[in-house]
C-alpha atoms as a PDB file:
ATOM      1  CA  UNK A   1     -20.450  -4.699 -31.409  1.00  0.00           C
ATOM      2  CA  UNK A   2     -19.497  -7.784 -29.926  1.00  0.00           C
ATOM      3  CA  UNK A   3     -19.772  -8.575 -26.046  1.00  0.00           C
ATOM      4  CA  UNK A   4     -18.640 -11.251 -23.663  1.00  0.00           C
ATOM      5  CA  UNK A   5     -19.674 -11.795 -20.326  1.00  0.00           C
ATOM      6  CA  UNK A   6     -17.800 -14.001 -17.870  1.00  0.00           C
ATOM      7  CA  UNK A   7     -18.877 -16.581 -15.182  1.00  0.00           C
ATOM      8  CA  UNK A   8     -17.876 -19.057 -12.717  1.00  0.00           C
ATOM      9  CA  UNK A   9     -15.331 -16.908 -10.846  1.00  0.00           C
ATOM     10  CA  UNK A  10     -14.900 -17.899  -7.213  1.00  0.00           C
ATOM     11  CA  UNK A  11     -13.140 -18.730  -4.047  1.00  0.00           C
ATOM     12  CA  UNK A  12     -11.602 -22.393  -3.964  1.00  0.00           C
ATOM     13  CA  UNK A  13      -8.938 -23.998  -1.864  1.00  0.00           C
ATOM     14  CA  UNK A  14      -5.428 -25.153  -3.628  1.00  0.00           C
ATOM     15  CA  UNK A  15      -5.863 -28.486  -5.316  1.00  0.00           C
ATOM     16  CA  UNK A  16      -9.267 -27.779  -5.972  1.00  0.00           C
ATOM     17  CA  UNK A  17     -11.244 -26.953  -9.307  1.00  0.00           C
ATOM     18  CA  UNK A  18     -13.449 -24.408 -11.280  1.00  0.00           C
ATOM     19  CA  UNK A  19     -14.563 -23.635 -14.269  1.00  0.00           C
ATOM     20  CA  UNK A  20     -14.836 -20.680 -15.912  1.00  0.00           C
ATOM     21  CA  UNK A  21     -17.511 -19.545 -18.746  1.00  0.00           C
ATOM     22  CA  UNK A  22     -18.064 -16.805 -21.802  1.00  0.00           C
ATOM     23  CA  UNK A  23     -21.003 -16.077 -23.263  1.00  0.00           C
ATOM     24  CA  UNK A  24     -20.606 -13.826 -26.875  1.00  0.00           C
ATOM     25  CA  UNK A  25     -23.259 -12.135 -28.633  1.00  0.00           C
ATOM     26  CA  UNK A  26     -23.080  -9.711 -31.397  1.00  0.00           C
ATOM     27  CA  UNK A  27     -20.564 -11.481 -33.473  1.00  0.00           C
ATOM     28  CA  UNK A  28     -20.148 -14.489 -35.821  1.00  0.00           C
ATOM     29  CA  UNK A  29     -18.497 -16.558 -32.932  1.00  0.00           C
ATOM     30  CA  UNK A  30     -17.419 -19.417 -35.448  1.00  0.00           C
ATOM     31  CA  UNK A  31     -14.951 -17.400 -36.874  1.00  0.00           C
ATOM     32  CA  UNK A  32     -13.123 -15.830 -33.798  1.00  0.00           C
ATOM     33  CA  UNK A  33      -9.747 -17.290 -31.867  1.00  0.00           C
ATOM     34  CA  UNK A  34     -11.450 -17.233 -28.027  1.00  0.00           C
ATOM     35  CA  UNK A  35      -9.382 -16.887 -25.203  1.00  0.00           C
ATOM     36  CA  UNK A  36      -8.894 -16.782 -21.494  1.00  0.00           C
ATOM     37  CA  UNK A  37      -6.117 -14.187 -20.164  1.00  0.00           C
ATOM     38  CA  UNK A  38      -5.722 -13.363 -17.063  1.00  0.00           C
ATOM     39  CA  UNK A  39      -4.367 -10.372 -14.549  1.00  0.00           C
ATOM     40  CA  UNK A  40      -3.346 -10.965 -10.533  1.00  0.00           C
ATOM     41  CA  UNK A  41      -2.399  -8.009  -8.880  1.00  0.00           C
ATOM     42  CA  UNK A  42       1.062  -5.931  -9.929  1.00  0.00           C
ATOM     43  CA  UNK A  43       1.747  -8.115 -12.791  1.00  0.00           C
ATOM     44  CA  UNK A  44       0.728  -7.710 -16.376  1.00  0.00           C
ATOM     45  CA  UNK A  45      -2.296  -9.411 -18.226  1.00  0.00           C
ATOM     46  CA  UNK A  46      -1.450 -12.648 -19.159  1.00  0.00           C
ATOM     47  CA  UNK A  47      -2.325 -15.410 -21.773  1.00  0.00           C
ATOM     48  CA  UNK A  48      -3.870 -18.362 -20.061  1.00  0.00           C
ATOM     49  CA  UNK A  49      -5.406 -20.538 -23.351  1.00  0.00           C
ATOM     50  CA  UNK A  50      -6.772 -20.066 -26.599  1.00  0.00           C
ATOM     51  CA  UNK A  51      -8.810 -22.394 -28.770  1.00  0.00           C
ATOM     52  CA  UNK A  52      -8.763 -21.321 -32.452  1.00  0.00           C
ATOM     53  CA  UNK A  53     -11.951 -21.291 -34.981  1.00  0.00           C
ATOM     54  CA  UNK A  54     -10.501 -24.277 -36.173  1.00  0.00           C
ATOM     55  CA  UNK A  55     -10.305 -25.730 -32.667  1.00  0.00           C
ATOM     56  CA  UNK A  56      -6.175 -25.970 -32.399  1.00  0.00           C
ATOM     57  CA  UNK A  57      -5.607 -25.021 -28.450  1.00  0.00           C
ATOM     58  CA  UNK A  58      -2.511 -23.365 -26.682  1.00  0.00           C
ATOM     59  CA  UNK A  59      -1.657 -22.713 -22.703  1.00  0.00           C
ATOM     60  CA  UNK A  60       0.526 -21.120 -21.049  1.00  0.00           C
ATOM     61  CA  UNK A  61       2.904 -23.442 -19.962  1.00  0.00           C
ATOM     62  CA  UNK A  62       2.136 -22.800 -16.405  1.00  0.00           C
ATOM     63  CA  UNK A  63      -1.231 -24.371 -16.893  1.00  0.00           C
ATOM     64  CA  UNK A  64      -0.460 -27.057 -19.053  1.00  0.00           C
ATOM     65  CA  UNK A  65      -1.872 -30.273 -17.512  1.00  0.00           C
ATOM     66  CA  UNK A  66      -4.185 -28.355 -15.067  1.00  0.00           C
ATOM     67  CA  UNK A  67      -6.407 -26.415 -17.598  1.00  0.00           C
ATOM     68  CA  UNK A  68      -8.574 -27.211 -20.721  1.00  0.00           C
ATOM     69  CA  UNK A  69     -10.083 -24.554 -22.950  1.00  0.00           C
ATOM     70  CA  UNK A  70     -12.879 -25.778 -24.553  1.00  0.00           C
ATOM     71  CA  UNK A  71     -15.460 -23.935 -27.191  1.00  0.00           C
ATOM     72  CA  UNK A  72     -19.504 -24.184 -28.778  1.00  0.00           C
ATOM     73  CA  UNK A  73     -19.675 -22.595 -31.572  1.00  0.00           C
ATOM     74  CA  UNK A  74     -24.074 -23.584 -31.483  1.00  0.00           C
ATOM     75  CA  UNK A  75     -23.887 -21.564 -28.182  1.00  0.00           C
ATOM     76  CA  UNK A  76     -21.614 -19.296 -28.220  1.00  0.00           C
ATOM     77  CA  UNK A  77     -19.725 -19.999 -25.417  1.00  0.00           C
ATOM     78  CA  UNK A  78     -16.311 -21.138 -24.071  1.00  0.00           C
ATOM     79  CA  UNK A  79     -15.244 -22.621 -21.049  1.00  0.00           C
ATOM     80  CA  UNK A  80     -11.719 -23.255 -18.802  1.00  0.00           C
ATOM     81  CA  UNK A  81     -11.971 -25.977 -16.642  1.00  0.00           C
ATOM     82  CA  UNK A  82      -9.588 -25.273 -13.761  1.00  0.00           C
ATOM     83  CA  UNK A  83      -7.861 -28.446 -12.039  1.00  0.00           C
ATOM     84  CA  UNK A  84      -5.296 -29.028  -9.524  1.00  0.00           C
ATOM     85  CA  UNK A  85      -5.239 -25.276  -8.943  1.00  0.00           C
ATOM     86  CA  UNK A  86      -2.631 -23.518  -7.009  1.00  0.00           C
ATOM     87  CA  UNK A  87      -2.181 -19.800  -5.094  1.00  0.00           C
ATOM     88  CA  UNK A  88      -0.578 -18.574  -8.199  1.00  0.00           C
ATOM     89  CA  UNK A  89      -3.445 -19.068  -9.870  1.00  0.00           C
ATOM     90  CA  UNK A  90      -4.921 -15.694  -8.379  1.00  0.00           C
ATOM     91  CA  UNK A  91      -6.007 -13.513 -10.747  1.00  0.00           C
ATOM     92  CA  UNK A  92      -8.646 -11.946 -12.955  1.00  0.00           C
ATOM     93  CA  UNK A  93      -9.781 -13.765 -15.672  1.00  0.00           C
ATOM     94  CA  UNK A  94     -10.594 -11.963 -18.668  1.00  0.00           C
ATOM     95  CA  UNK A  95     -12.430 -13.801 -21.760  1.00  0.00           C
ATOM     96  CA  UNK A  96     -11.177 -12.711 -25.236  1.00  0.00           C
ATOM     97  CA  UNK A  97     -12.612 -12.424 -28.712  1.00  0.00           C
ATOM     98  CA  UNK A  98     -10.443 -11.707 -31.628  1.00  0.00           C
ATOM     99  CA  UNK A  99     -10.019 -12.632 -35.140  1.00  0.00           C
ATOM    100  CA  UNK A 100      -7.042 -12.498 -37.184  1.00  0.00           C
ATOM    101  CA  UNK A 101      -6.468 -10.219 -39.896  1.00  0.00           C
ATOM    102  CA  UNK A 102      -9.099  -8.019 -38.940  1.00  0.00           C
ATOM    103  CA  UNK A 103      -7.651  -6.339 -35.367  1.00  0.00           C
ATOM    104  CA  UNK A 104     -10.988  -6.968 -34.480  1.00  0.00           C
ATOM    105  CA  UNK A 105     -10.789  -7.739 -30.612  1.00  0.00           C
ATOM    106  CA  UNK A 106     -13.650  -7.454 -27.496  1.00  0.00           C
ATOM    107  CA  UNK A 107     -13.064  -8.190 -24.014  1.00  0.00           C
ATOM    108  CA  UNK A 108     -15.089  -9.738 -21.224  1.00  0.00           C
ATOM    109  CA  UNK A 109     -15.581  -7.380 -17.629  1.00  0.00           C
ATOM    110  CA  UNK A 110     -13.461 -10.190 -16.137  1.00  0.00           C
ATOM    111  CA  UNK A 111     -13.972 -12.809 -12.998  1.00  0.00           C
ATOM    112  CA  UNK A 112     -12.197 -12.862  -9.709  1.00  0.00           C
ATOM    113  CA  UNK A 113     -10.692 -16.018  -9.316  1.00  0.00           C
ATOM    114  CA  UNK A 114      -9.127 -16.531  -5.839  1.00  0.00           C
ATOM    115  CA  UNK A 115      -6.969 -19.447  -4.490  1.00  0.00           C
ATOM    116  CA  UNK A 116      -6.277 -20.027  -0.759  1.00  0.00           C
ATOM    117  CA  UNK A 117      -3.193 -21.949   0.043  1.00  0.00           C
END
């Protein structure tokens, strides 16, 4: 059973930066698509990025520019680095494990991310 476990959630003024981590354990994280979705308040969960297993990336397009999703397969982890970021960016950010063909997916707890304007 696979888990993930978030990190790096936080309180940070627009135009400011964080990043966000995922740990995984208890799958082969090599050969899962990874992604960061996310969920503000009265609105719907949300694709933010994925980076395949074969390292291809795709963003939303309102965080193109401003966001990189970045993986390591050694440790297991992925990361979104957070720049320039704006109220809108309010939300919870949930890390994602999936891998196609299988409808194998696991979900992180998710991390408060909170932007004052």
């Amino acid at each position: 059973q696979g888990q993930l476990v978030e990190s790096g959630g936080g309180l940070q003024q627009a135009g400011g930066s964080l990043r966000l981590s995922c740990e995984a354990s208890g799958i082969i994280f090599s050969t899962y698509n990874m992604g960061w979705y996310r969920q503000a308040p009265g609105k719907q969960r949300e694709l933010v990025a994925v980076v395949s297993s074969g390292g291809g990336t795709t963003y939303a397009d309102s965080v193109k520019g401003r966001f990189t999703i970045s993986r390591d397969n050694v440790k297991g982890t992925v990361t979104l680095q957070m720049n320039s970021l704006k109220s809108e960016d309010t939300a919870v950010y949930f890390c994602s494990a999936s891998r196609v063909g299988s409808g194998l997916q696991y979900w992180g707890q998710g991390t408060l991310v909170t932007v004052s304007s």
